[in-house]
C-alpha atoms as a PDB file:
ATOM      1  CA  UNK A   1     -46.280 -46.652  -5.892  1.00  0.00           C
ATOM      2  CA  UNK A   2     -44.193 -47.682  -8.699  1.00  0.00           C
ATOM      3  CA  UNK A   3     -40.228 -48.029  -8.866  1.00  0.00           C
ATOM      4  CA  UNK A   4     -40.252 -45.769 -11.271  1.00  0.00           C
ATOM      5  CA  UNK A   5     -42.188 -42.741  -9.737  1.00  0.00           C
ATOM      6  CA  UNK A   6     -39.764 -42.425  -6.906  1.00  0.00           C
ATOM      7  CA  UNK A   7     -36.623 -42.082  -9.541  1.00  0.00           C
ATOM      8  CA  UNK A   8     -38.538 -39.431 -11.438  1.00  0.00           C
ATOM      9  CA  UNK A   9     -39.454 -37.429  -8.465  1.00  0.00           C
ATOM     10  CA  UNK A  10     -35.528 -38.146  -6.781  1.00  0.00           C
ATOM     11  CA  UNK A  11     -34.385 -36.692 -10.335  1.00  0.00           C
ATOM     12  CA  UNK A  12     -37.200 -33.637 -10.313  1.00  0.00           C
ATOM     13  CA  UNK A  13     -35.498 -32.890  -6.714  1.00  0.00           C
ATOM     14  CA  UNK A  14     -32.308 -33.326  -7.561  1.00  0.00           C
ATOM     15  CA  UNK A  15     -32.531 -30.807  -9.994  1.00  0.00           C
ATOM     16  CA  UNK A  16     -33.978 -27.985  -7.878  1.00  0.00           C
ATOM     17  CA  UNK A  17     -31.321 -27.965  -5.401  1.00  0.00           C
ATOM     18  CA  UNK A  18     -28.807 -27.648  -8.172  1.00  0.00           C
ATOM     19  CA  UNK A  19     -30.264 -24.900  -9.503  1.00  0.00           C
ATOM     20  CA  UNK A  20     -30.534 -23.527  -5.839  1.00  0.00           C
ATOM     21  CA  UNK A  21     -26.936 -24.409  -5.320  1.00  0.00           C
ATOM     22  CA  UNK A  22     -25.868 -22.601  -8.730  1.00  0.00           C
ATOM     23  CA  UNK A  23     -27.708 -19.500  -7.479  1.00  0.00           C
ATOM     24  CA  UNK A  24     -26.031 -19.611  -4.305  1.00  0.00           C
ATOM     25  CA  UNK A  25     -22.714 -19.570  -5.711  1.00  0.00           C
ATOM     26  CA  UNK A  26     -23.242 -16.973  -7.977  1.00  0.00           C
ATOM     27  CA  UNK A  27     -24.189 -14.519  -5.154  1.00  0.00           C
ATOM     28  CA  UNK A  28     -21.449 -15.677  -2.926  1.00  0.00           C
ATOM     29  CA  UNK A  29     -18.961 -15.139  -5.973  1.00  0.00           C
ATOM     30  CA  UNK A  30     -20.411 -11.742  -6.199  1.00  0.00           C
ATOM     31  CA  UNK A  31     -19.739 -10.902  -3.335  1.00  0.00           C
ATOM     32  CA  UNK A  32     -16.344 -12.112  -2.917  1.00  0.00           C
ATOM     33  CA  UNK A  33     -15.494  -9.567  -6.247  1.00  0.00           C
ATOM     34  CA  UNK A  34     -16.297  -6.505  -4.363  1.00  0.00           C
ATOM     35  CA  UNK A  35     -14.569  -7.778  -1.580  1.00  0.00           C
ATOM     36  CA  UNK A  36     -11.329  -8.065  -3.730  1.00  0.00           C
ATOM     37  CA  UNK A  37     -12.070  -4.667  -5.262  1.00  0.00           C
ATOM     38  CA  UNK A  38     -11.945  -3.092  -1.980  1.00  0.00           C
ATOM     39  CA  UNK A  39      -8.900  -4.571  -0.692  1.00  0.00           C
ATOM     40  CA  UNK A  40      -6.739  -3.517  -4.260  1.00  0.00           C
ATOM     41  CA  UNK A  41      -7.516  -0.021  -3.044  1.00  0.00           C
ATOM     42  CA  UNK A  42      -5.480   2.424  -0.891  1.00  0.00           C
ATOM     43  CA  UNK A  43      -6.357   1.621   2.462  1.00  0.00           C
ATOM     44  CA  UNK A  44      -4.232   4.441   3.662  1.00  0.00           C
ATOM     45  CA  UNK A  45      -3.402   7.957   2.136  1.00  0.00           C
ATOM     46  CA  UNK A  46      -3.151   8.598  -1.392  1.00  0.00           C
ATOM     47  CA  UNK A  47      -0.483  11.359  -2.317  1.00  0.00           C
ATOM     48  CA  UNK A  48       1.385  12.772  -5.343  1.00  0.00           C
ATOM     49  CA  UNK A  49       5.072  11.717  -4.576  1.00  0.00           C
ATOM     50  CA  UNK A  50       7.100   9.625  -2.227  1.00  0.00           C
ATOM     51  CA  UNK A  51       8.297  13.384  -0.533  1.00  0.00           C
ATOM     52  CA  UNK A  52       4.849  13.643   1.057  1.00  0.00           C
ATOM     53  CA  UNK A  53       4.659   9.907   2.616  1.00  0.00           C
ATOM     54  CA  UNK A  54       6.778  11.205   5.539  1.00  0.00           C
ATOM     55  CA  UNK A  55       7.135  11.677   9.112  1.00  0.00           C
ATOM     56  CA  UNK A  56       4.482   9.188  10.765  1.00  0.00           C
ATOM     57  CA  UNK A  57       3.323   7.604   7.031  1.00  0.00           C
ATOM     58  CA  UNK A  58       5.139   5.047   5.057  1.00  0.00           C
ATOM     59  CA  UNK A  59       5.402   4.279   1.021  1.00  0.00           C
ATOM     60  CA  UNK A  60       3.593   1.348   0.065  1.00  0.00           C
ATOM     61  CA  UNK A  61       3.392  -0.285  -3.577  1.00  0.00           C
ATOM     62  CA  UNK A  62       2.247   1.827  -6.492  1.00  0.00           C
ATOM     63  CA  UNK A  63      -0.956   0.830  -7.941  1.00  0.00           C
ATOM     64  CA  UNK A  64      -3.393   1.269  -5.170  1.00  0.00           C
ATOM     65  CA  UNK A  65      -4.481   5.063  -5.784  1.00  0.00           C
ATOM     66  CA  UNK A  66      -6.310   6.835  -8.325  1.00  0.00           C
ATOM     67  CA  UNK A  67      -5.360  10.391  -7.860  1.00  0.00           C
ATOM     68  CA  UNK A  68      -6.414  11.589 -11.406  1.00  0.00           C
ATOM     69  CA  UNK A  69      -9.879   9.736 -10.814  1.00  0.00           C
ATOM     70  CA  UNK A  70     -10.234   7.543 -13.859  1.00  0.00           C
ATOM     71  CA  UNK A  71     -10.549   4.066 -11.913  1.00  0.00           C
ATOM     72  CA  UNK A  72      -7.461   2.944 -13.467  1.00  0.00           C
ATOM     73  CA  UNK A  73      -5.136   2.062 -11.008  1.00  0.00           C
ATOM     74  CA  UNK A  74      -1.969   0.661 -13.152  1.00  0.00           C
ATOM     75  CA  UNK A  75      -1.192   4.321 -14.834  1.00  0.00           C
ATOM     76  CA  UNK A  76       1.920   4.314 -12.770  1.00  0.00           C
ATOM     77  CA  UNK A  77       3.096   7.114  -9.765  1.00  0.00           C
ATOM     78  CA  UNK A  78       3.383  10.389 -12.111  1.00  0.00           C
ATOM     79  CA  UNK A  79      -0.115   9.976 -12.647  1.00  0.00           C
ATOM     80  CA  UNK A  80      -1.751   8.165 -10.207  1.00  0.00           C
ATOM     81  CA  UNK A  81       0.695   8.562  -7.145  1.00  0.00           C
ATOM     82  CA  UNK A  82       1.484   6.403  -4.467  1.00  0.00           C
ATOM     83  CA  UNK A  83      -0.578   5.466  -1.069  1.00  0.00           C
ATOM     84  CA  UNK A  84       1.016   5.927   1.993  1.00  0.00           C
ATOM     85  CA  UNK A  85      -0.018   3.972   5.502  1.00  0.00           C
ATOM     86  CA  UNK A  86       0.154   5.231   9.277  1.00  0.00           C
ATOM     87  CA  UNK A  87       2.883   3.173  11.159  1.00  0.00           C
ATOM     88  CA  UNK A  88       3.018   2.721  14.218  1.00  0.00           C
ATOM     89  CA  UNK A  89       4.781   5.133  16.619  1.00  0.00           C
END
């Protein structure tokens, strides 16, 4: 066995576990964008004005609801209205 033969095949192995590594990333990075998509979402109630987020809900910040169904969330409260979480009691 030469000197040379064991570089090549380090180099040939080398290379398949970075594209293995590359792949890997990409899925996990996939992954981690619907898990950010799901957490900029309403995780409570989504209503029409601050009035309804009463007695056991609470106002959170605008931008987490949809109401008029356009998956834009950043349309402001006339449009898309506010969520509203459950608080403890």
């Amino acid at each position: 066995m030469k000197k040379g033969d064991l570089s090549l095949n380090l180099i040939i192995v080398a290379a398949i576990l970075m594209v293995v590594f590359f792949v890997l990333i990409l899925i996990f990075s996939g992954r981690m964008g619907i898990f950010t998509k799901s957490v900029d979402k309403c995780q409570g109630t989504c209503v029409k004005t601050t009035e309804e987020c009463s007695g056991t809900y609470q106002k959170v910040v605008e931008g987490k609801c949809d109401l008029d169904g356009d998956s834009k969330f950043d349309e402001g409260m006339v449009v898309d209205g506010v969520c509203c979480i459950a608080v403890g009691g």
